[in-house]
C-alpha atoms as a PDB file:
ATOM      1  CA  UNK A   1     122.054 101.766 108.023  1.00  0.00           C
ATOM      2  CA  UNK A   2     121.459 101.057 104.342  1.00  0.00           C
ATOM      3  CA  UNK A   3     119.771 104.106 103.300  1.00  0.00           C
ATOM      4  CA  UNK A   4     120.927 107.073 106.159  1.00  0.00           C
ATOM      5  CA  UNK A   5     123.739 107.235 104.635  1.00  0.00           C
ATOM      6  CA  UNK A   6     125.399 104.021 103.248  1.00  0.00           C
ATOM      7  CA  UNK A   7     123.062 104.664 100.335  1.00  0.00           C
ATOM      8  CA  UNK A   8     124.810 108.463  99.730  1.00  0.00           C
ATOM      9  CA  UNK A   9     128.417 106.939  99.446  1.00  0.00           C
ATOM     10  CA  UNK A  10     127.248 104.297  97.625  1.00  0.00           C
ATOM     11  CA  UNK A  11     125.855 106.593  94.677  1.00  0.00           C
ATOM     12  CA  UNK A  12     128.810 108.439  94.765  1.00  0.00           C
ATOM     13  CA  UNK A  13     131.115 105.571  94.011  1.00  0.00           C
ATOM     14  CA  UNK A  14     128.449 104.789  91.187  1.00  0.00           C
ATOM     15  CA  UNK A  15     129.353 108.407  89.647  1.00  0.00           C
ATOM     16  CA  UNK A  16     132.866 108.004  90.356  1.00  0.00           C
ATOM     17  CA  UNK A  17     133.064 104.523  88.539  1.00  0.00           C
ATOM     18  CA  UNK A  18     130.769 105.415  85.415  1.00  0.00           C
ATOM     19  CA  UNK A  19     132.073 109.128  84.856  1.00  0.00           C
ATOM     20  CA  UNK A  20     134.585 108.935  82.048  1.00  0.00           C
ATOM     21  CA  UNK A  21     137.938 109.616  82.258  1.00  0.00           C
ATOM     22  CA  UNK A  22     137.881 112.989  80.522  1.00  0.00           C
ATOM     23  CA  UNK A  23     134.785 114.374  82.073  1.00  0.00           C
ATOM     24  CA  UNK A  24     136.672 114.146  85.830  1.00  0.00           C
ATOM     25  CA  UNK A  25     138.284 116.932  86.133  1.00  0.00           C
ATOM     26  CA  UNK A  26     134.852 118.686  86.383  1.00  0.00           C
ATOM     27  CA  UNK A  27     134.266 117.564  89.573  1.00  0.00           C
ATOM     28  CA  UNK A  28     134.963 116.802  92.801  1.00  0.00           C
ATOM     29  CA  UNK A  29     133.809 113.863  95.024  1.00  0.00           C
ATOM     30  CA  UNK A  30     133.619 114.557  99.158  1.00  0.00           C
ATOM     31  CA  UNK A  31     132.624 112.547 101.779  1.00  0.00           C
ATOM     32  CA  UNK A  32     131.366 114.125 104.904  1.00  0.00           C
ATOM     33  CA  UNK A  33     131.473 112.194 108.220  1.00  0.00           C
ATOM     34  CA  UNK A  34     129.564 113.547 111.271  1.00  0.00           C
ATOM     35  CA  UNK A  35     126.370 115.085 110.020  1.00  0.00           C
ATOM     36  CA  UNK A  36     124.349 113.176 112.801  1.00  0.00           C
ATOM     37  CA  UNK A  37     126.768 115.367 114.950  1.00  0.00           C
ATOM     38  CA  UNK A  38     126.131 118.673 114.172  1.00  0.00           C
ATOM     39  CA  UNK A  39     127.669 118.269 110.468  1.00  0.00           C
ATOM     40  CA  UNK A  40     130.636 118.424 111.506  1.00  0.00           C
ATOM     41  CA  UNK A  41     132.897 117.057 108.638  1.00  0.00           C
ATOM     42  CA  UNK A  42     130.677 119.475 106.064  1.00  0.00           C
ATOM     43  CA  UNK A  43     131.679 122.513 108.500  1.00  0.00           C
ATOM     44  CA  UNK A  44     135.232 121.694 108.925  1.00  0.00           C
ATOM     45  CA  UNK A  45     135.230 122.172 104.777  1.00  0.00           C
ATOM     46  CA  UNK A  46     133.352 124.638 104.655  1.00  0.00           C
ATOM     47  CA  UNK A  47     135.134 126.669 107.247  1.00  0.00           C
ATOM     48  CA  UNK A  48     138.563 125.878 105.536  1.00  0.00           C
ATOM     49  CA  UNK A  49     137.352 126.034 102.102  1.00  0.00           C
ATOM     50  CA  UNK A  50     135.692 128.980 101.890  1.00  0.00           C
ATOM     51  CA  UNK A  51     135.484 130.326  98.453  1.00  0.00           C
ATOM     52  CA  UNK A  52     134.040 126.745  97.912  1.00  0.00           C
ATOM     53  CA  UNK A  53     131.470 127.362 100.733  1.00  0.00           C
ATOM     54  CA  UNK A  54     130.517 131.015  98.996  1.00  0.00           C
ATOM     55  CA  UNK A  55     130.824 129.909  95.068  1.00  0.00           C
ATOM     56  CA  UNK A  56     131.030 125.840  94.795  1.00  0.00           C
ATOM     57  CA  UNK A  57     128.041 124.041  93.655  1.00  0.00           C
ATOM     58  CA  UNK A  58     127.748 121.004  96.158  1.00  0.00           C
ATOM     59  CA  UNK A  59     125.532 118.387  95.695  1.00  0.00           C
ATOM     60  CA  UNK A  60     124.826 116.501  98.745  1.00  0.00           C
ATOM     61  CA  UNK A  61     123.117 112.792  98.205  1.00  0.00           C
ATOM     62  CA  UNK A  62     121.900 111.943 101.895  1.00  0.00           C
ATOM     63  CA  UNK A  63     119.080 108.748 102.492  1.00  0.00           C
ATOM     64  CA  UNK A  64     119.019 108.237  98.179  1.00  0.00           C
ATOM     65  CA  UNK A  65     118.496 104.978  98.948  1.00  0.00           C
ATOM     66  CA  UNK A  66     115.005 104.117  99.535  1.00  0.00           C
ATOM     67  CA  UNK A  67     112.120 105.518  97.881  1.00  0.00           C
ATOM     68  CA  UNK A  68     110.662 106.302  94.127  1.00  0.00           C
ATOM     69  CA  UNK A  69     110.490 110.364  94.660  1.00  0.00           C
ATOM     70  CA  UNK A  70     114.044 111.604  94.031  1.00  0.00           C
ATOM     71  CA  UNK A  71     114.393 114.989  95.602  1.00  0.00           C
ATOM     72  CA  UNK A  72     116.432 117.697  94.509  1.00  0.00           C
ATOM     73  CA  UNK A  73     116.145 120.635  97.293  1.00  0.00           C
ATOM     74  CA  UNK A  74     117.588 123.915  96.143  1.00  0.00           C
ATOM     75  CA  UNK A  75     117.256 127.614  97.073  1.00  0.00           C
ATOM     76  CA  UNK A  76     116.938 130.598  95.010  1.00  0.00           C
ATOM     77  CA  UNK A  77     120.675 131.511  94.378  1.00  0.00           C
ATOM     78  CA  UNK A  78     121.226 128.036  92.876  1.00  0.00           C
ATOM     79  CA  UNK A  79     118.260 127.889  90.605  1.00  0.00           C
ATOM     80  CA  UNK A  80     119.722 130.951  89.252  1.00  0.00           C
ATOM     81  CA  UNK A  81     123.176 129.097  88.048  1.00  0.00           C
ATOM     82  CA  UNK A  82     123.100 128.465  84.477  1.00  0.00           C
ATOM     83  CA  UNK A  83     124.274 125.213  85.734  1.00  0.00           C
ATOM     84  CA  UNK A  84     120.716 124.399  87.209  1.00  0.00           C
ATOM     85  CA  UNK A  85     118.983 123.724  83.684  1.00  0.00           C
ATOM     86  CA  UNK A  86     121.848 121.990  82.886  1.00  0.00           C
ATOM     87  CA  UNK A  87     121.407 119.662  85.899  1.00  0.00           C
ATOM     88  CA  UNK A  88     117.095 119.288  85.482  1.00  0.00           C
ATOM     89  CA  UNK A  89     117.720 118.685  81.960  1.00  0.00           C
ATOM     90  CA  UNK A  90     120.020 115.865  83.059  1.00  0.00           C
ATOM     91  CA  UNK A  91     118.107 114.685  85.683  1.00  0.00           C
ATOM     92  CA  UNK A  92     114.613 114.874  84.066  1.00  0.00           C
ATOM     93  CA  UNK A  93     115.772 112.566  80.757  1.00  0.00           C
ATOM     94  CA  UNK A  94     116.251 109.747  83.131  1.00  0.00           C
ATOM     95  CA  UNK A  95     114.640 106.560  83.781  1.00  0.00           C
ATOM     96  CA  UNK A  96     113.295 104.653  86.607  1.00  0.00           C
ATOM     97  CA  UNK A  97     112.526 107.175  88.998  1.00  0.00           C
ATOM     98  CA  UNK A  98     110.623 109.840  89.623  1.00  0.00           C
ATOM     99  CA  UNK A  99     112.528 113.239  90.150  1.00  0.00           C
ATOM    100  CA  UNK A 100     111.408 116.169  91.786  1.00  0.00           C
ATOM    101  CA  UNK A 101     113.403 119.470  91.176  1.00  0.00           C
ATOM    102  CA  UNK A 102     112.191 121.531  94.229  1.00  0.00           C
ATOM    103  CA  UNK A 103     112.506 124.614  96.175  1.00  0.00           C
ATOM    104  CA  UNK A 104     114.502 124.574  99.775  1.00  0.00           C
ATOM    105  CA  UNK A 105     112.241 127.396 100.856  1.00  0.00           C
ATOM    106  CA  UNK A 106     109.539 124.720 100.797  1.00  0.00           C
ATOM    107  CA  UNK A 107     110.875 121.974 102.400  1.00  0.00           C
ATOM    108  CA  UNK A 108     113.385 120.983 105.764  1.00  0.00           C
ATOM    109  CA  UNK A 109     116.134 118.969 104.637  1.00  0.00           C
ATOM    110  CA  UNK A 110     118.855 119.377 107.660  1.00  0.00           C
ATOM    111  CA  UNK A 111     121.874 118.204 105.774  1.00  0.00           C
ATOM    112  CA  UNK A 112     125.371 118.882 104.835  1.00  0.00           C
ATOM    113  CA  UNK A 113     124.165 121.315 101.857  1.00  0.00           C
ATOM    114  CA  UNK A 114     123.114 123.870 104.643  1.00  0.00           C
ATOM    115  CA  UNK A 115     127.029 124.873 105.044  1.00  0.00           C
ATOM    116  CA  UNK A 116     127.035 125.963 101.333  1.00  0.00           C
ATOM    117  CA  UNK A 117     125.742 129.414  99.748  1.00  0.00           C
ATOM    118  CA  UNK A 118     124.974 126.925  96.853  1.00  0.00           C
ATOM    119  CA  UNK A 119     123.865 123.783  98.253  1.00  0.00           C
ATOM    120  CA  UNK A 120     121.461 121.137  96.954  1.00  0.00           C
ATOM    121  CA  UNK A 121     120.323 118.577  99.022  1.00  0.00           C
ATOM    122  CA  UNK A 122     118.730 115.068  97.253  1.00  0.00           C
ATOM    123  CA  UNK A 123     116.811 112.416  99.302  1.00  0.00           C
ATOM    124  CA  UNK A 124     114.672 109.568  97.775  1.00  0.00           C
ATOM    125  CA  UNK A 125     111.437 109.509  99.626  1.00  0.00           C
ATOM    126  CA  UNK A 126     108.402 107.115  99.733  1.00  0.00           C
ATOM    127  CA  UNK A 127     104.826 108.743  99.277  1.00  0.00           C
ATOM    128  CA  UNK A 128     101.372 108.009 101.252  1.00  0.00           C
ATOM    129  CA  UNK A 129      98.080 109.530 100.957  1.00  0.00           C
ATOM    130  CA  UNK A 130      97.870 110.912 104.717  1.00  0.00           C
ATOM    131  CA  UNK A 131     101.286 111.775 104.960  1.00  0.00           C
ATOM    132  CA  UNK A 132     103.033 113.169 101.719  1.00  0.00           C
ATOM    133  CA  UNK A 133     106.589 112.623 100.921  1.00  0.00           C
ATOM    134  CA  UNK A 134     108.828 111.329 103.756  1.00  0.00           C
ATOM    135  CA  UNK A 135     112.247 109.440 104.030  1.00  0.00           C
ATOM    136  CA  UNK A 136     111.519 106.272 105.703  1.00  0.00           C
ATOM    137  CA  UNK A 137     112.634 104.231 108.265  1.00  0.00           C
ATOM    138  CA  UNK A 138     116.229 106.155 109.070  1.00  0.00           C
ATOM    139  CA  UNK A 139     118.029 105.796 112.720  1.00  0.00           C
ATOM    140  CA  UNK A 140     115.689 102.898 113.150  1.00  0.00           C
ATOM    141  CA  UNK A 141     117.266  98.810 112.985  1.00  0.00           C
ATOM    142  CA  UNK A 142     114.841  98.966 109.957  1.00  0.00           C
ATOM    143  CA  UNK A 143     116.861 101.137 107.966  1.00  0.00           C
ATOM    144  CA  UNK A 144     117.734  98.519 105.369  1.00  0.00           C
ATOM    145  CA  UNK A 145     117.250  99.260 102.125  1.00  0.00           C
ATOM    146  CA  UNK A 146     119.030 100.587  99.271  1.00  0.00           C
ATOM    147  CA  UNK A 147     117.603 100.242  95.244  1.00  0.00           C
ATOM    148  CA  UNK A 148     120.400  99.764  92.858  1.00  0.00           C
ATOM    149  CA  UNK A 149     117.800 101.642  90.743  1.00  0.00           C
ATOM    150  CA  UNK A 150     118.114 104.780  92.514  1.00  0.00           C
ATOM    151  CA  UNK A 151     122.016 104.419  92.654  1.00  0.00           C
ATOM    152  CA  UNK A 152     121.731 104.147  88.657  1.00  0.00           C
ATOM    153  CA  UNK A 153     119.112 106.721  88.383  1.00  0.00           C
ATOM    154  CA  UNK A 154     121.570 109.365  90.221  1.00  0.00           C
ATOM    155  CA  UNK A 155     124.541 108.212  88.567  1.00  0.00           C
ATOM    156  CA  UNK A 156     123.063 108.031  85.333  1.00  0.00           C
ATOM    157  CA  UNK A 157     121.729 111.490  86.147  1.00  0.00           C
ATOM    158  CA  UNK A 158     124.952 113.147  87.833  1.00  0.00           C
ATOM    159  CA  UNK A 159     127.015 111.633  84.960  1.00  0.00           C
ATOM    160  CA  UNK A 160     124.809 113.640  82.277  1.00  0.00           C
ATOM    161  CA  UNK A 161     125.065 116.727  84.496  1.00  0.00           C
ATOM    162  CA  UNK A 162     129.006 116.546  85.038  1.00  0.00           C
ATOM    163  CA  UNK A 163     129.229 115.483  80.858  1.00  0.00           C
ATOM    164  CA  UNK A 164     126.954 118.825  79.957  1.00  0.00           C
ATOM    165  CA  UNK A 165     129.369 120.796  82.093  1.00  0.00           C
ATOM    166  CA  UNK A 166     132.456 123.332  81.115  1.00  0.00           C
ATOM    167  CA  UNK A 167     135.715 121.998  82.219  1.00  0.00           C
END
């Protein structure tokens, strides 16, 4: 499965490899197995980590692979970070893609975020007319693709973000 969720670790090893040296300390890199399970790897953090689960800012890349939209998913305490315009400005000054900074209360996005207070969830998605946005082709055989241009879009993105960021 290229996209659901190959394309998640993927764009995390992107950030990892292009975020410089002295900019690392302001973050942390986690990869959650079992979320097709009952997300059980995020909830086994969570539940041991949990002035992470009530505080951290966790940004969960799930299915980035395959699609123009670029979805970030957040609810109301996060967009109230200072850290959020920090991330949109980021995000927005990138190329390539086509980023959507929206609200959780509008959307389903069943994903690892969901075990933290401040949780965003990001998903590349396709667009048609009589459907809208959706996230195509996952748990199928089809589920092949992943752009390198939404890998660099992300990490070009996510680098900015980490880079604006207090250490």
């Amino acid at each position: 499965c290229a996209n659901d969720n190959t394309s998640g670790v993927a764009a995390v090893m992107e950030i990892m490899s292009r975020l410089p040296e002295s900019d690392r300390s302001k973050a942390a890199f986690i990869l959650f197995d079992n979320e097709e399970k009952g997300m059980l790897g995020s909830s086994a953090y969570a539940s041991t980590h949990k002035a992470f689960k009530k505080n951290g800012l966790l940004i969960n890349l799930d299915c980035v692979g395959d699609g123009e939209h670029i979805f970030f998913f957040t609810n109301k305490k996060t967009r109230a970070l200072p850290q959020y315009a920090l991330l949109c400005e980021a995000v927005e000054a990138q190329q390539g893609r086509i980023p959507h900074m929206d609200k959780m209360e509008t959307a389903i996005y069943p994903s690892d975020q969901m075990m933290f207070k401040r949780g965003i969830a990001v998903c590349a998605c396709n667009k048609a007319k009589a459907i809208g946005y959706y996230v195509d082709k996952i748990h199928t055989m089809k589920d092949t693709v992943c752009e390198q241009v939404n890998l660099d879009f992300l990490a070009d993105g996510l680098v900015a973000f980490a880079q604006k960021l207090e250490a």
